[in-house]
Protein backbone atom coordinates (compact mmCIF):
# COMPACT_ATOMS: atom_id res chain seq x y z
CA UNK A 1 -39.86 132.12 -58.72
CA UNK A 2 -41.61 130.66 -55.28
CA UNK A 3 -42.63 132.58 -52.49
CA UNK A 4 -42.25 131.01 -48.71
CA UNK A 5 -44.30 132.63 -46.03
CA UNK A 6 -44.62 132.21 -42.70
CA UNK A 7 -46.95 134.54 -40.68
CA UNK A 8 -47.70 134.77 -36.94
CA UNK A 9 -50.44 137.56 -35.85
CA UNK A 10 -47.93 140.17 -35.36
CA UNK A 11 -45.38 140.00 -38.40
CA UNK A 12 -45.31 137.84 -41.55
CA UNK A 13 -41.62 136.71 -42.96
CA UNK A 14 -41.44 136.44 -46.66
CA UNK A 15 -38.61 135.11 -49.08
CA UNK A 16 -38.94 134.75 -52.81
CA UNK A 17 -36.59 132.44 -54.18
CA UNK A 18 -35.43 131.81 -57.71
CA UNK A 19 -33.24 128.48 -58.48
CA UNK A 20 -32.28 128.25 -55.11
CA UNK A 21 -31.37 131.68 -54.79
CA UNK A 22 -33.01 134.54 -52.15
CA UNK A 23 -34.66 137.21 -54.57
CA UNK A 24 -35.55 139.26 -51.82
CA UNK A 25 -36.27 139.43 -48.33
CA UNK A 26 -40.03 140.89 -47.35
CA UNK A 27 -41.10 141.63 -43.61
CA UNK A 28 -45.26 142.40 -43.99
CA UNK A 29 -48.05 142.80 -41.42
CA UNK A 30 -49.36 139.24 -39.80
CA UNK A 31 -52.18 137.65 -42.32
CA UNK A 32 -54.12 135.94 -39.95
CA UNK A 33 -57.55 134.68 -41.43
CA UNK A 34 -59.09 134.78 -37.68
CA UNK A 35 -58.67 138.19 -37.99
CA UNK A 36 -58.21 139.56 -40.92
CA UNK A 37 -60.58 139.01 -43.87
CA UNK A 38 -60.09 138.55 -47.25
CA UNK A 39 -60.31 142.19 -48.38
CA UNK A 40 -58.02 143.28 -45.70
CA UNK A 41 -55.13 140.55 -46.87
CA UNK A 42 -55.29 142.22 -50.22
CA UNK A 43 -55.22 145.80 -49.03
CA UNK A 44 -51.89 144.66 -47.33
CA UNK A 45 -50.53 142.81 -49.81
CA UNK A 46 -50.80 145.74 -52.13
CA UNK A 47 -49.22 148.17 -50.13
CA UNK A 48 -45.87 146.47 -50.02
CA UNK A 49 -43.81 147.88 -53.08
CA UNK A 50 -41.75 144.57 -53.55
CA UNK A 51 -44.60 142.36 -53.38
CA UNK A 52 -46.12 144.55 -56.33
CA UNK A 53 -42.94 144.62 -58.60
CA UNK A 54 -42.71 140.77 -58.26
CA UNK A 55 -46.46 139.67 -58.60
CA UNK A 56 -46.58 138.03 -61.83
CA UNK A 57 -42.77 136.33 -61.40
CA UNK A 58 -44.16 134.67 -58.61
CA UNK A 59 -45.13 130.82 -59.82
CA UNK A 60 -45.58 128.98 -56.69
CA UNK A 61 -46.60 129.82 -52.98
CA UNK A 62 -46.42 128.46 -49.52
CA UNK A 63 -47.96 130.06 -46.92
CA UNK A 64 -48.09 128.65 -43.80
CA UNK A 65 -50.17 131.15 -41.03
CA UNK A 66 -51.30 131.94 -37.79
CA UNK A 67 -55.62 130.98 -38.20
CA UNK A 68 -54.84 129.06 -41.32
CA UNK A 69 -56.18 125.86 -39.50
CA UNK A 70 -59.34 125.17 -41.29
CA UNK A 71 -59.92 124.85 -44.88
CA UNK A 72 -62.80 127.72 -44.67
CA UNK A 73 -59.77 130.29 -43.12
CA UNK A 74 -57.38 129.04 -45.41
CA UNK A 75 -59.65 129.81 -48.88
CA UNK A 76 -59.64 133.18 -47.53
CA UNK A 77 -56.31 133.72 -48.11
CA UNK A 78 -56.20 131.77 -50.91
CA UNK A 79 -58.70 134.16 -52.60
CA UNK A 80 -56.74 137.03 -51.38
CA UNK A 81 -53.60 135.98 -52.68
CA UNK A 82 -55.57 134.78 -56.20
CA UNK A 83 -56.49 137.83 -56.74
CA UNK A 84 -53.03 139.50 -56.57
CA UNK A 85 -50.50 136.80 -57.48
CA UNK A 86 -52.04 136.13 -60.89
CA UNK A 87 -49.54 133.29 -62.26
CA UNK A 88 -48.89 131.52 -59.15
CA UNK A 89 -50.26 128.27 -57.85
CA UNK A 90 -50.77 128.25 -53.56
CA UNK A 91 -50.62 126.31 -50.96
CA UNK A 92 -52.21 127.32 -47.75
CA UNK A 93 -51.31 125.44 -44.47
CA UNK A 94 -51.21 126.35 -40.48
CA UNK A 95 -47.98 127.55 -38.71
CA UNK A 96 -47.87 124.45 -37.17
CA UNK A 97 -47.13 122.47 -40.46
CA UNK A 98 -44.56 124.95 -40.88
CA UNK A 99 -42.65 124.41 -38.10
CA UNK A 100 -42.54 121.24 -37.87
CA UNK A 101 -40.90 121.10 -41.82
CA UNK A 102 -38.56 123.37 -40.16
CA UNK A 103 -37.53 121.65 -37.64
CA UNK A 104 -37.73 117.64 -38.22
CA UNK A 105 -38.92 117.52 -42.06
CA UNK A 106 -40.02 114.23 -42.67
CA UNK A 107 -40.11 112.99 -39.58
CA UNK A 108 -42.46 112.29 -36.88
CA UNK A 109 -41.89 114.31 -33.48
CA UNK A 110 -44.14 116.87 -31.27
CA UNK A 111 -43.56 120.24 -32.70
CA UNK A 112 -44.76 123.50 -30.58
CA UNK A 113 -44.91 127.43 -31.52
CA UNK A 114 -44.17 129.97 -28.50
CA UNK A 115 -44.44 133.11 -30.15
CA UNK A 116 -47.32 135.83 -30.55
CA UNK A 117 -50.07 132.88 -29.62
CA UNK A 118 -48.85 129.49 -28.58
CA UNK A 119 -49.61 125.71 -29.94
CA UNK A 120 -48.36 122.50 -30.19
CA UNK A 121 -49.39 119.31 -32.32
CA UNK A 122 -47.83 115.88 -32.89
CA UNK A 123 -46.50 116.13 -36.51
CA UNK A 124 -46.82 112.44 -38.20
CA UNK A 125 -43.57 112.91 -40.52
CA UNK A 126 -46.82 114.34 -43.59
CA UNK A 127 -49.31 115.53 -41.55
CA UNK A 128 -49.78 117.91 -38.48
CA UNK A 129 -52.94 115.71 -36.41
CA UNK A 130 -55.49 117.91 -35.41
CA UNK A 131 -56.32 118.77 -31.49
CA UNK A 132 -58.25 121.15 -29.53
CA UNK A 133 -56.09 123.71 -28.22
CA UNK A 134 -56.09 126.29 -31.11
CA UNK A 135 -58.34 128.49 -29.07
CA UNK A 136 -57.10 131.60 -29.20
CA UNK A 137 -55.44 134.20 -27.59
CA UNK A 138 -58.42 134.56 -25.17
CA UNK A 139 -59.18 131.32 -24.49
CA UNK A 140 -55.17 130.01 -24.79
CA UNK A 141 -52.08 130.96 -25.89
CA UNK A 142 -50.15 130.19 -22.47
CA UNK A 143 -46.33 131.25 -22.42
CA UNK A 144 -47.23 133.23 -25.76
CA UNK A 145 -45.80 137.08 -25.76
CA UNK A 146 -49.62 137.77 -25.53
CA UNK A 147 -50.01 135.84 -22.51
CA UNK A 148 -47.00 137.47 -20.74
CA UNK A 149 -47.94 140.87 -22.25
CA UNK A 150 -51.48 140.31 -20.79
CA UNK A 151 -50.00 138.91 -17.65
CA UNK A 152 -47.43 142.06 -17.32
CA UNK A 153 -50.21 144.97 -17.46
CA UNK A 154 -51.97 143.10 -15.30
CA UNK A 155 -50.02 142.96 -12.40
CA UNK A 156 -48.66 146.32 -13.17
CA UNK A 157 -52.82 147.83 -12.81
CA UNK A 158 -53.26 145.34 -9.49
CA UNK A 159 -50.19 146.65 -7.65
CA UNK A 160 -48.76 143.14 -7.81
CA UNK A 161 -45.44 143.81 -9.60
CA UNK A 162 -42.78 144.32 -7.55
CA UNK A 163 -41.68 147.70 -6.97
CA UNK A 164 -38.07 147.23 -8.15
CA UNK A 165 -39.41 146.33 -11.66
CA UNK A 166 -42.43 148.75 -11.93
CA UNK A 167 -40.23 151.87 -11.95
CA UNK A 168 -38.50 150.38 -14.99
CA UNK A 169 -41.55 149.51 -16.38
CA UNK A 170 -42.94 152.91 -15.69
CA UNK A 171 -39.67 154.62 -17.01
CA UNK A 172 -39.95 152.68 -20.08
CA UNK A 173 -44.00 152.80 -21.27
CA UNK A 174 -45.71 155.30 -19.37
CA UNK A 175 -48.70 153.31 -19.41
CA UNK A 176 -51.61 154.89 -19.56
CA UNK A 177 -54.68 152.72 -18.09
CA UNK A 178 -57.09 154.33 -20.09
CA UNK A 179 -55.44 154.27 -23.25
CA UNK A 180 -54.18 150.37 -22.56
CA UNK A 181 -57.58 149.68 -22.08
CA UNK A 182 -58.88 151.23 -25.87
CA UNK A 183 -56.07 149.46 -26.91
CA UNK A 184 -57.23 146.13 -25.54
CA UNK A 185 -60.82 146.52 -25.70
CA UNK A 186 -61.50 148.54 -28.72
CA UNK A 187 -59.23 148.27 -31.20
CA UNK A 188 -58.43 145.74 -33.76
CA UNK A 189 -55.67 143.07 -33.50
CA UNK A 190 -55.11 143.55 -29.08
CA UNK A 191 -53.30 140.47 -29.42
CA UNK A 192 -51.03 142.59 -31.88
CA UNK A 193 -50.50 145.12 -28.71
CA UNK A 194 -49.90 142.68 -26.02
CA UNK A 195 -47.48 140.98 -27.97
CA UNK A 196 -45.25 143.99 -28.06
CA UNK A 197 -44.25 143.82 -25.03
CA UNK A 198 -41.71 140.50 -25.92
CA UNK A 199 -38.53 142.17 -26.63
CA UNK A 200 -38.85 144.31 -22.88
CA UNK A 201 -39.58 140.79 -21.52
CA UNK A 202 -35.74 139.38 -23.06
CA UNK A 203 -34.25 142.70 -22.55
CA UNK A 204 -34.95 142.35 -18.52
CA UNK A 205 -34.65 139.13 -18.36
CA UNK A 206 -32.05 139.31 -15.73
CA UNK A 207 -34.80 140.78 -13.16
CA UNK A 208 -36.16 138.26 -10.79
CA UNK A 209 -40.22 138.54 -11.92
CA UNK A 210 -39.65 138.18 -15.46
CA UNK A 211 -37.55 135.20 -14.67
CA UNK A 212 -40.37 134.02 -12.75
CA UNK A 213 -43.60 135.45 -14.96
CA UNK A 214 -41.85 133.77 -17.97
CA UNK A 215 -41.46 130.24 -16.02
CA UNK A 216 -44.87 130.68 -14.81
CA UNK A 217 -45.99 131.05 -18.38
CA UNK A 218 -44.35 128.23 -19.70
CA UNK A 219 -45.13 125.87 -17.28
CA UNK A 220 -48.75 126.22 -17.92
CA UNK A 221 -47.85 125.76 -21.94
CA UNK A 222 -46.14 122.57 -21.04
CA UNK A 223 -49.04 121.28 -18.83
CA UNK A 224 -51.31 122.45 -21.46
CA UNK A 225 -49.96 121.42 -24.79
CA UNK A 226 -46.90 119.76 -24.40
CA UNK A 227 -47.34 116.64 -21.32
CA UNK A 228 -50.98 115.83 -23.00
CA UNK A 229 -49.32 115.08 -26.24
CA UNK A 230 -45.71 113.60 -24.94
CA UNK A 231 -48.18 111.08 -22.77
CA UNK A 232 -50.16 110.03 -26.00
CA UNK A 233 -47.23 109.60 -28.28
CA UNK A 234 -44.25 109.06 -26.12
CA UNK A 235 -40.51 109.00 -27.14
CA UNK A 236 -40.50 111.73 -29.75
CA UNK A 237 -38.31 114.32 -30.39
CA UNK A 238 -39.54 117.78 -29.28
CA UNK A 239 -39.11 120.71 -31.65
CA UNK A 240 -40.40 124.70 -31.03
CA UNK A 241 -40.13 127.65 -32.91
CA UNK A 242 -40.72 131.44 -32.32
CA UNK A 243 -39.47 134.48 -30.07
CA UNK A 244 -40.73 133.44 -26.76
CA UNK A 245 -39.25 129.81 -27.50
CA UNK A 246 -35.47 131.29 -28.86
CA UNK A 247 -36.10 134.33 -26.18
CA UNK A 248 -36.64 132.60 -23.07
CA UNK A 249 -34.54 128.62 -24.16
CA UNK A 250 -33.07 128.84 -20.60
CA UNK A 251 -36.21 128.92 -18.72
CA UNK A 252 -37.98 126.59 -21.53
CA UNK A 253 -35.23 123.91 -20.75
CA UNK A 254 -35.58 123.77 -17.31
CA UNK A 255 -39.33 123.18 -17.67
CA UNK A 256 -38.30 120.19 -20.24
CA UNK A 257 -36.15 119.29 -17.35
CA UNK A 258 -38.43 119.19 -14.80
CA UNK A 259 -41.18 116.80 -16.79
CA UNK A 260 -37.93 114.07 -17.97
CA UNK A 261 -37.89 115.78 -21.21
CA UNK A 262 -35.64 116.45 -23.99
CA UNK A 263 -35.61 119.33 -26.43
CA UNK A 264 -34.00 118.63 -29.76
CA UNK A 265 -34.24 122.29 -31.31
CA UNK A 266 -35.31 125.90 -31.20
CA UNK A 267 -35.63 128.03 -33.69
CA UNK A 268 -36.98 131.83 -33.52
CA UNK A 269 -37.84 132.35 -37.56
CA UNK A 270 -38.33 128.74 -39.15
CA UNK A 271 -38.93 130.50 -42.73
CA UNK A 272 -35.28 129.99 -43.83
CA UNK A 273 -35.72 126.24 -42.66
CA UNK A 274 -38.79 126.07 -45.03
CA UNK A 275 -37.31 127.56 -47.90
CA UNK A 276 -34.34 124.97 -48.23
CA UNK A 277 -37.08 122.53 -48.13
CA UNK A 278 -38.99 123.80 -50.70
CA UNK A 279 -35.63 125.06 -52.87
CA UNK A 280 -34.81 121.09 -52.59
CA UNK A 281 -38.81 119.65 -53.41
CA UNK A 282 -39.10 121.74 -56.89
């Protein structure tokens, strides 16, 4: 049996696969090395009932994650999962290998993530080529759910959101500036938090400011991430995967637009992508 996992901060997709065929389907907490250490990863993995009863089947992992970019962050989960999946041999890689198997395979394009952080890479057809913008969701992340999340609150708490859209914000959250702050400032994961606010994002999507807070967002990603890279190694397909990018395709093709780009393909959950892949290597 192999296991195929792809983790952002917010929610890791699992699927164990035997001969081809899906064993079962597991939806876990993110396991994000930058924030979650080693003792931590196993605490989670041993709280999911399905993960227990299949331990020891499990012969071969791939688990491609969110903070998995450095081989120090990537022995941490390694360790982790060691220590629960006794029989298996693992593979630990960054999200960014992942989608780009998902979306081109062998070949060479620019591959981006737009999800709960944001990040983009030019993926030689065996290798994702390192860069600088992995900062973070402080430092980075533009157009990620926790840059519009972070975006949203604040001009909700600055009297900048339009008054239209703050009564359905208000009717829908509440929000509490006290307890957003603890949230933010005090508890673990805020990047976690922030990002929650996605699927409100999509579901009003149809109201002017999130047309425009979402085109502001993604702008920045593209002048960020995505022109720096398309200027270095022109002519290459562009991929993306992840909620914002599926979420929000309308607004992220205009932007492609705008810069005499092309987008070959989206894809919200690239795990299903990596497990044919996989299913066809062994």
């Amino acid at each position: 049996m192999i296991a195929v996992v792809y983790s952002g901060s917010r929610n890791a997709d699992w699927k164990l696969s035997e001969k081809g065929i899906i064993v079962c389907d597991i939806k876990t907490p993110g396991i994000n090395p930058f924030l979650n250490d080693g003792k931590a990863i196993t605490a989670l993995l041993s709280k999911n009932n399905l993960l227990i009863t299949h331990a020891e089947d499990i012969k071969r992992i791939y688990f491609f994650g969110a903070g998995a970019s450095s081989k120090g962050r990537q022995q941490v989960v390694a360790d982790a999962f060691a220590s629960f999946f006794k029989n298996a041999k693992i593979s630990i890689d960054h999200d960014l290998k992942a989608s780009a198997l998902a979306t081109c395979g062998d070949q060479p394009a620019i591959v981006g993530i737009l999800g709960s952080g944001s990040n983009a890479a030019y993926f030689d057809g065996k290798k994702v080529k390192e860069n600088n913008y992995g900062m973070g969701y402080i430092l980075a992340d533009e157009g990620s759910s926790n840059w519009l999340g972070r975006n949203l609150l604040r001009d909700y708490f600055t009297g900048t959101m339009p008054k239209e859209f703050e009564a359905i914000f208000v009717e829908r959250y509440k929000p509490d500036r006290k307890l957003i702050l603890e949230k933010i400032y005090k508890q673990a994961s805020p990047v976690l938090f922030l990002s929650s606010y996605n699927d409100f994002l999509i579901e009003h999507f149809d109201q002017l400011y999130v047309k425009q807070l979402i085109e502001r967002g993604l702008t920045l990603y593209f002048e960020s991430f995505i022109i720096p890279l398309t200027n270095k190694y022109p002519g290459l397909p562009l991929h993306f995967t992840g909620p914002v990018a599926d979420g929000f395709q309308q607004t992220l093709n205009k932007i492609a637009v705008k810069y005499n780009l092309t987008i070959s393909s989206v894809i919200k959950r690239p795990i299903y992508n990596i497990l044919n892949y996989y299913t066809n290597k062994n």
